[in-house]
N, C-alpha and C. Protein backbone atom coordinates (compact mmCIF):
# COMPACT_ATOMS: atom_id res chain seq x y z
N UNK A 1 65.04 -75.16 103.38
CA UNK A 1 65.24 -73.87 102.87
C UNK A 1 64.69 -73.80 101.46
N UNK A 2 64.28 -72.94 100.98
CA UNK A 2 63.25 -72.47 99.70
C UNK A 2 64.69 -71.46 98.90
N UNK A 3 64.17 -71.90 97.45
CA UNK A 3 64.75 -71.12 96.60
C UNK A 3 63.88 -69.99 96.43
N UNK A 4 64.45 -68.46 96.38
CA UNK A 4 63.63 -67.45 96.05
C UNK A 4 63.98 -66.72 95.13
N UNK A 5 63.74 -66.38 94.06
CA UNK A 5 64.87 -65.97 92.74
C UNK A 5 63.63 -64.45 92.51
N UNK A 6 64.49 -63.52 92.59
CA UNK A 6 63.54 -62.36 92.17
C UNK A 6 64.33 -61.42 91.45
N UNK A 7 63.37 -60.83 89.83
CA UNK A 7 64.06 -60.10 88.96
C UNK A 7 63.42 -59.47 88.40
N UNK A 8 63.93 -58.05 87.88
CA UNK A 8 63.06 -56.97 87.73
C UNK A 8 63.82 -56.73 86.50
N UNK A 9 62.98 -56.06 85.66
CA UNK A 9 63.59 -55.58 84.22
C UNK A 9 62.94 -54.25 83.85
N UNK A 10 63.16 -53.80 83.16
CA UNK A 10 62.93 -52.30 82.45
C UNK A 10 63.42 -51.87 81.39
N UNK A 11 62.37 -51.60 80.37
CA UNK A 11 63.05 -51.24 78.66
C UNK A 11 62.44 -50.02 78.38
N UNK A 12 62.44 -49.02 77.66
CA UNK A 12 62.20 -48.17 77.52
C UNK A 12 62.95 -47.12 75.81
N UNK A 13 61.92 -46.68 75.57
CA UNK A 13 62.52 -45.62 74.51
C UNK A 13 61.44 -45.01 73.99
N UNK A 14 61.86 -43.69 73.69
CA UNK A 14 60.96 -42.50 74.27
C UNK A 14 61.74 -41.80 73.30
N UNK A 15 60.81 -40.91 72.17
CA UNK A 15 60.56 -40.04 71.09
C UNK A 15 60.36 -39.00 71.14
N UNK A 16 60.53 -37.92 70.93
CA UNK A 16 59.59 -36.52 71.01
C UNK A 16 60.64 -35.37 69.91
N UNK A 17 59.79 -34.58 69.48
CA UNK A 17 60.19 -33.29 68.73
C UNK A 17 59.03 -32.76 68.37
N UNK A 18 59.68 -31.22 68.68
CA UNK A 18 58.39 -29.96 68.33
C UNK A 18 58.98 -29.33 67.45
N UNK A 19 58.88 -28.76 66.44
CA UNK A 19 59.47 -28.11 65.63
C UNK A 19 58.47 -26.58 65.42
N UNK A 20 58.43 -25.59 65.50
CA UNK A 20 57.60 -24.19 65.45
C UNK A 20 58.52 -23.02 64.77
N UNK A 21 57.47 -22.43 63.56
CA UNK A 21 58.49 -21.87 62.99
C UNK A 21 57.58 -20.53 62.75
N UNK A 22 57.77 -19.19 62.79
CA UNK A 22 57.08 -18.58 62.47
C UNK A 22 57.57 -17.03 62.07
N UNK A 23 56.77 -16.48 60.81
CA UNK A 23 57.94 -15.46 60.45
C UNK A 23 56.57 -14.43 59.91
N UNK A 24 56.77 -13.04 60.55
CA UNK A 24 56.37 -12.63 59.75
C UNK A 24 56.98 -11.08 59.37
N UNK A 25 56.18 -10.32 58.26
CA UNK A 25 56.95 -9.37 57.26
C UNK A 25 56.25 -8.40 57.28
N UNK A 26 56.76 -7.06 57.15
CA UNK A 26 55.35 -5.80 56.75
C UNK A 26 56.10 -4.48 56.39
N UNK A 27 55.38 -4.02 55.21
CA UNK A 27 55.82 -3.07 54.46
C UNK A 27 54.98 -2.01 54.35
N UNK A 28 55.27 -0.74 54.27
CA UNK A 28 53.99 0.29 54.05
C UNK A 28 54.17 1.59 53.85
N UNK A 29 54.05 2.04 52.39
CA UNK A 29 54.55 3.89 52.62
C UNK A 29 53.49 4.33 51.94
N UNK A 30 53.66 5.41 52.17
CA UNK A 30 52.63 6.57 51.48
C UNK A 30 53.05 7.37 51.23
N UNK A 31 52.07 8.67 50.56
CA UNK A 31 52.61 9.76 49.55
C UNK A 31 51.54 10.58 49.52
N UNK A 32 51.53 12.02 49.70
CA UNK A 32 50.61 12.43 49.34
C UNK A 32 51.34 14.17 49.43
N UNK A 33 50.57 14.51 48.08
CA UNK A 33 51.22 16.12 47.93
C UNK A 33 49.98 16.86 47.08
N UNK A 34 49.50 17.83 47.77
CA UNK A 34 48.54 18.69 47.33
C UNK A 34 49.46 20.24 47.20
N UNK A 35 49.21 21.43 45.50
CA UNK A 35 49.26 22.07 45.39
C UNK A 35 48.15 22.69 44.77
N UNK A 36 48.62 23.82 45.13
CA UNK A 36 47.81 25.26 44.66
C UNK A 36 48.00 26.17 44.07
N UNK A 37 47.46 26.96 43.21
CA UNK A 37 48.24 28.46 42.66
C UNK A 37 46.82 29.20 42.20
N UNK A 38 47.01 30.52 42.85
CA UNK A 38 45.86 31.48 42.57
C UNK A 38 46.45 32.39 41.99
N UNK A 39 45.90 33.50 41.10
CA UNK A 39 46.78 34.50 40.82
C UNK A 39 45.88 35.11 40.41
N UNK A 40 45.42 36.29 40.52
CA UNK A 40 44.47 37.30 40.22
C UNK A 40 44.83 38.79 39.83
N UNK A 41 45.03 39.43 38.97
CA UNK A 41 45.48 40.94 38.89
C UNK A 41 44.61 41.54 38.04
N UNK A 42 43.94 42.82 38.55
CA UNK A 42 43.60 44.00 37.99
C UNK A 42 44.03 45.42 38.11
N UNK A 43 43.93 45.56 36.82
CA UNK A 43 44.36 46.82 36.26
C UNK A 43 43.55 47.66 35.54
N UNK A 44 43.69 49.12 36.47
CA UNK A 44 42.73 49.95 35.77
C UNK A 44 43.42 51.36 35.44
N UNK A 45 43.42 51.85 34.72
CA UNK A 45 43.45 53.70 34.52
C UNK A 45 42.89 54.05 33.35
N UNK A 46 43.33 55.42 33.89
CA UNK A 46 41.88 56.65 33.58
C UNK A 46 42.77 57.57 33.73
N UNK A 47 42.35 58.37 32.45
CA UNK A 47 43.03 59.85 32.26
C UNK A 47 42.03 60.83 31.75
N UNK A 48 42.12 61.60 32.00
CA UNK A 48 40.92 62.83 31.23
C UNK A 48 42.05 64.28 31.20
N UNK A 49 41.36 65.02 30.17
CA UNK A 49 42.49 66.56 30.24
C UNK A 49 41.11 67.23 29.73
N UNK A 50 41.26 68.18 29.85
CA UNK A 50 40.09 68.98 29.61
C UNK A 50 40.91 70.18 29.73
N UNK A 51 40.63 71.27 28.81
CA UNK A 51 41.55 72.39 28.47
C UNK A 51 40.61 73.31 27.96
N UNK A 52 40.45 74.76 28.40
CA UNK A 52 39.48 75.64 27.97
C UNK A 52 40.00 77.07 27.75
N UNK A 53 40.14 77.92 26.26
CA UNK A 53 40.65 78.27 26.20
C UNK A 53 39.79 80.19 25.47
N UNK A 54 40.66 80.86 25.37
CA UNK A 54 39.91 81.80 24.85
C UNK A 54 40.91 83.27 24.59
N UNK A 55 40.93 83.40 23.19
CA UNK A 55 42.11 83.89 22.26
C UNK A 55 41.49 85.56 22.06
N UNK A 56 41.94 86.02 22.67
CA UNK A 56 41.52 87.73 21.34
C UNK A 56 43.09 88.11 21.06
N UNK A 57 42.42 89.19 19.94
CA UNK A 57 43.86 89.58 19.58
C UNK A 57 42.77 90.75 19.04
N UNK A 58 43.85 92.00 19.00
CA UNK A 58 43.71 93.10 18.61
C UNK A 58 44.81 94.04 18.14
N UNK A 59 44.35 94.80 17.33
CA UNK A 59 45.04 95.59 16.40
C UNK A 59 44.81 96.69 16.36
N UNK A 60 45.09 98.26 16.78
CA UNK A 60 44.94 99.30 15.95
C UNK A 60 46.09 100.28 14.98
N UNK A 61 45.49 100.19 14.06
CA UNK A 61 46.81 101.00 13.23
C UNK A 61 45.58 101.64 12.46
N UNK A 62 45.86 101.89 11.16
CA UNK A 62 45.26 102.78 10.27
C UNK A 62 43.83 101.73 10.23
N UNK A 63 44.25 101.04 10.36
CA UNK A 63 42.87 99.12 9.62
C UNK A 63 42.66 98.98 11.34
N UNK A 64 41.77 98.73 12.12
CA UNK A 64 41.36 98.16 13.18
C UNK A 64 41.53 96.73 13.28
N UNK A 65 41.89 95.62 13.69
CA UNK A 65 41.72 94.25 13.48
C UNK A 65 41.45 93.60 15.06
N UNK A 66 40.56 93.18 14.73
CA UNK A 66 39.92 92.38 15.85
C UNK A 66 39.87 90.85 16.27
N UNK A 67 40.21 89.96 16.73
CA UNK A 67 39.91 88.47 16.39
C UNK A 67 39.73 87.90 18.19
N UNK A 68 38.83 87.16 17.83
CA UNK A 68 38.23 86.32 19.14
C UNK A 68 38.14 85.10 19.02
N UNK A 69 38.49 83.94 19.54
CA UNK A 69 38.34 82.93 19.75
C UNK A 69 38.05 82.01 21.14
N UNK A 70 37.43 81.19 20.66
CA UNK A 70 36.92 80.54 22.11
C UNK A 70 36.94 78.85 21.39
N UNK A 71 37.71 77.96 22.75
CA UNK A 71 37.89 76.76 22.51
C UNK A 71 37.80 75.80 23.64
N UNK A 72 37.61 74.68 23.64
CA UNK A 72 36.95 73.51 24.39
C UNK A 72 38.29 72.55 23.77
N UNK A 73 38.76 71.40 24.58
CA UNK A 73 39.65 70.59 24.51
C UNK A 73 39.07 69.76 25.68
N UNK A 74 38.33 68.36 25.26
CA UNK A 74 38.12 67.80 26.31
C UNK A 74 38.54 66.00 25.55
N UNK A 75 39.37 65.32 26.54
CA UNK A 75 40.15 63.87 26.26
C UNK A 75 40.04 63.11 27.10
N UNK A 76 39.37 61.72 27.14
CA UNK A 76 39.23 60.72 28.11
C UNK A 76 39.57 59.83 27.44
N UNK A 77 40.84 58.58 28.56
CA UNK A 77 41.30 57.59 27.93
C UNK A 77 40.88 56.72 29.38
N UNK A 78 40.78 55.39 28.75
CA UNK A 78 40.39 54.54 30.06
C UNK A 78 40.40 53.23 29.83
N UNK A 79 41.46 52.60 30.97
CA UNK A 79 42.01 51.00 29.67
C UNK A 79 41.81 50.43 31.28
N UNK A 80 41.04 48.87 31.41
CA UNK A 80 40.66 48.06 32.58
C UNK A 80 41.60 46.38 32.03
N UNK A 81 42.13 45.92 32.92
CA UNK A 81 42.60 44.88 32.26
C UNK A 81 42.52 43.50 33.48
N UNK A 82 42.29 42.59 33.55
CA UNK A 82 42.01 41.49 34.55
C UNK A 82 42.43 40.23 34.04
N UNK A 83 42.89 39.69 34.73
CA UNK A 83 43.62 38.53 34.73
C UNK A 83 43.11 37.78 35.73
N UNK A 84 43.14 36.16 35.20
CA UNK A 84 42.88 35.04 36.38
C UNK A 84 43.41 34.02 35.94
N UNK A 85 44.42 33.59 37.06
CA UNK A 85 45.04 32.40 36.46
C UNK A 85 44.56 31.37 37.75
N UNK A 86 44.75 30.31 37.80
CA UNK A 86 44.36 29.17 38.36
C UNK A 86 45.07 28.06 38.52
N UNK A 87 45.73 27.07 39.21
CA UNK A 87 45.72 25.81 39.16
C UNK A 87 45.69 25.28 40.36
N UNK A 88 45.60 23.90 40.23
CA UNK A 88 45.02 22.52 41.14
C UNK A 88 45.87 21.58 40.79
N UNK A 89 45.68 20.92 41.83
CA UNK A 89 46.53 19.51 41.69
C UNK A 89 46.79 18.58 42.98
N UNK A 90 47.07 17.40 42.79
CA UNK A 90 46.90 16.71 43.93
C UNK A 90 47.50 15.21 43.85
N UNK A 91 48.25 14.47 44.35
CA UNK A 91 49.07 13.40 43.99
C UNK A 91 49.10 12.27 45.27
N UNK A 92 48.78 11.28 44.94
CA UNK A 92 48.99 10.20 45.64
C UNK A 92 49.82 8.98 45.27
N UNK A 93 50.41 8.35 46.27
CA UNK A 93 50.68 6.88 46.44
C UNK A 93 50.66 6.13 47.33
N UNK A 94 50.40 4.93 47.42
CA UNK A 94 50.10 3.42 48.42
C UNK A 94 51.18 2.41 48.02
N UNK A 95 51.22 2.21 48.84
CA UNK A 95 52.05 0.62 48.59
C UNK A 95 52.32 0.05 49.65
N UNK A 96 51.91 -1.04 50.06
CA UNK A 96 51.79 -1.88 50.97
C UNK A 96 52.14 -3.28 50.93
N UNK A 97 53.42 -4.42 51.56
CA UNK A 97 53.68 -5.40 51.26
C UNK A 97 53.49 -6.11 52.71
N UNK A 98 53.14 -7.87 52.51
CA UNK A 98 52.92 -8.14 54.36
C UNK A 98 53.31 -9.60 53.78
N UNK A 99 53.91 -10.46 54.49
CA UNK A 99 53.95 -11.99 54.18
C UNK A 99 54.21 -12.71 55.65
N UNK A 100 53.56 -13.88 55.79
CA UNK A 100 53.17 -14.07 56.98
C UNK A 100 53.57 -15.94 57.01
N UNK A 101 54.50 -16.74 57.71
CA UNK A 101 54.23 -17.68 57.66
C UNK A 101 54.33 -18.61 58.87
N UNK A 102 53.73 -19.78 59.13
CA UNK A 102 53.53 -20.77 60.40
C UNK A 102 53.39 -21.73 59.67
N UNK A 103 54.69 -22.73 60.50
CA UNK A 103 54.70 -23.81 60.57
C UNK A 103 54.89 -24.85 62.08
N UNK A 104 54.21 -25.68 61.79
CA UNK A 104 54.56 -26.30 63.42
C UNK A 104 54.33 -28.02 62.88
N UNK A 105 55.35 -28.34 63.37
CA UNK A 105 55.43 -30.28 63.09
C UNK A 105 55.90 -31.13 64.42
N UNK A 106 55.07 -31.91 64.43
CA UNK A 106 54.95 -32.79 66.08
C UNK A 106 55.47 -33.84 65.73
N UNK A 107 56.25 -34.66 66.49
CA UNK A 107 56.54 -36.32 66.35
C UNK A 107 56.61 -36.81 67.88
N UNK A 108 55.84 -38.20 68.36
CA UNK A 108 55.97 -38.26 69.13
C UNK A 108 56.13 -39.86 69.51
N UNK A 109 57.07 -40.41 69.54
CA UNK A 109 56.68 -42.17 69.65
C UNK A 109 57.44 -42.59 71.48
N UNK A 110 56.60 -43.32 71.51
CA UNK A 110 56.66 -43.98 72.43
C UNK A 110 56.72 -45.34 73.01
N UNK A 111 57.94 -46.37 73.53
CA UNK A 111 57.66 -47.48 73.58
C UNK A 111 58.01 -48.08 74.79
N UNK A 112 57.62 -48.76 75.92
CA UNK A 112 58.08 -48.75 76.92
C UNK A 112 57.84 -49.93 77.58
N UNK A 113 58.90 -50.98 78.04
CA UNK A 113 58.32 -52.40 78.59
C UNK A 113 59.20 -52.28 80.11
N UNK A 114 58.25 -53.85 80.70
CA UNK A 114 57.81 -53.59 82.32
C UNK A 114 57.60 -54.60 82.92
N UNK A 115 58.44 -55.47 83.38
CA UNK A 115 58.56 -56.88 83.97
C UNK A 115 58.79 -56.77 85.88
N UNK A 116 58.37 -57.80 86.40
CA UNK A 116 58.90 -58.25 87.12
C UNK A 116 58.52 -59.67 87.67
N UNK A 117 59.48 -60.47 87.87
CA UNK A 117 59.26 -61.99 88.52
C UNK A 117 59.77 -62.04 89.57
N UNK A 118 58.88 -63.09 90.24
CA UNK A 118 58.87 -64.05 91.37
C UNK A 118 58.57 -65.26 91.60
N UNK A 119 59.96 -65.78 92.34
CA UNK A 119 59.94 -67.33 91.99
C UNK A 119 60.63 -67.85 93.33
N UNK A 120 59.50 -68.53 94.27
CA UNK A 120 60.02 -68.57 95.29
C UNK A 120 59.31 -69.42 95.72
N UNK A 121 59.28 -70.71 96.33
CA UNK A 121 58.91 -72.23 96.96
C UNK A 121 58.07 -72.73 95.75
N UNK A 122 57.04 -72.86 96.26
CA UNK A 122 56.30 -73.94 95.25
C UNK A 122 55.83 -72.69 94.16
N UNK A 123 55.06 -71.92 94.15
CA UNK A 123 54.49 -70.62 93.40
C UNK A 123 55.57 -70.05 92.55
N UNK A 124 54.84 -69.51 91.61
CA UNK A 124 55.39 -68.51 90.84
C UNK A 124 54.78 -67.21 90.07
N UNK A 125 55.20 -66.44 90.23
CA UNK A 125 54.52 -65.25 90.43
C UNK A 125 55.19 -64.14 88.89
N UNK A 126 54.58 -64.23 87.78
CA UNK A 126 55.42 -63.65 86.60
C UNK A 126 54.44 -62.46 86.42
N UNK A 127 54.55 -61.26 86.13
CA UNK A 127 53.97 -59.96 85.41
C UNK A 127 54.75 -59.43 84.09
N UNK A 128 54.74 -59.02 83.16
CA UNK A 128 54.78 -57.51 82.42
C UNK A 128 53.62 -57.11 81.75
N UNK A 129 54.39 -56.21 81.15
CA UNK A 129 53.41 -55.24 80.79
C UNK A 129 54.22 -54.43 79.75
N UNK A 130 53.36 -54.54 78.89
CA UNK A 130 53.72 -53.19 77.39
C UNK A 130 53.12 -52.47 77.16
């Protein structure tokens, strides 16, 4: 009868981490205001009178008296007035903020052993492996 002796082994250790990090940020307003103002006024008048006239007078007594008159009345007034007013204008703002970040970190180790024997009549039969 033969001695047969057989044995197996196994070691092992095994590493790993991912680490991923990532962030990001964003900001953004605006502004914007446009005005206007027009204003325009005219003003006009006009007057005229014109008046025409014509006077006698008479008298008889002992003295005769006679009187005649003749008259013209003519008046023109005339006032124009204009105005212009104006404004403009116009207003802005921006502002914009953004921040952005990535990170990523790997580790990875690995170590791992790997036997087996055989030992049986005259032979012998040894392996591992790392």
């Amino acid at each position: 009868m033969s001695d047969v002796d057989y044995g197996h082994f196994e070691s092992g250790q095994e590493h790993d981490g991912l680490d991923q990090l990532h962030q990001a940020e964003g900001s953004e307003a605006d502004y914007n205001s446009q005005f206007g103002v027009y204003e325009n006024d005219h003003h006009a008048a006009e007057s005229t009178d014109f008046s025409q006239g014509h006077h006698v007078e008479y008298d008889q007594a002992p003295a005769v008296h006679y009187e005649s008159d003749d008259y013209t009345n003519y008046s023109h007034d005339a006032s124009v007035d204009d105005h212009v007013f104006a404004a403009e204008g116009s207003e802005n703002s921006h502002q914009a903020e953004f921040g952005e970040l990535d990170a990523l970190q790997q580790r990875f180790d690995a170590s791992f052993a790997q036997g087996t024997e055989f030992h049986g009549g005259d032979a012998g039969l040894g392996v591992a492996s790392n």
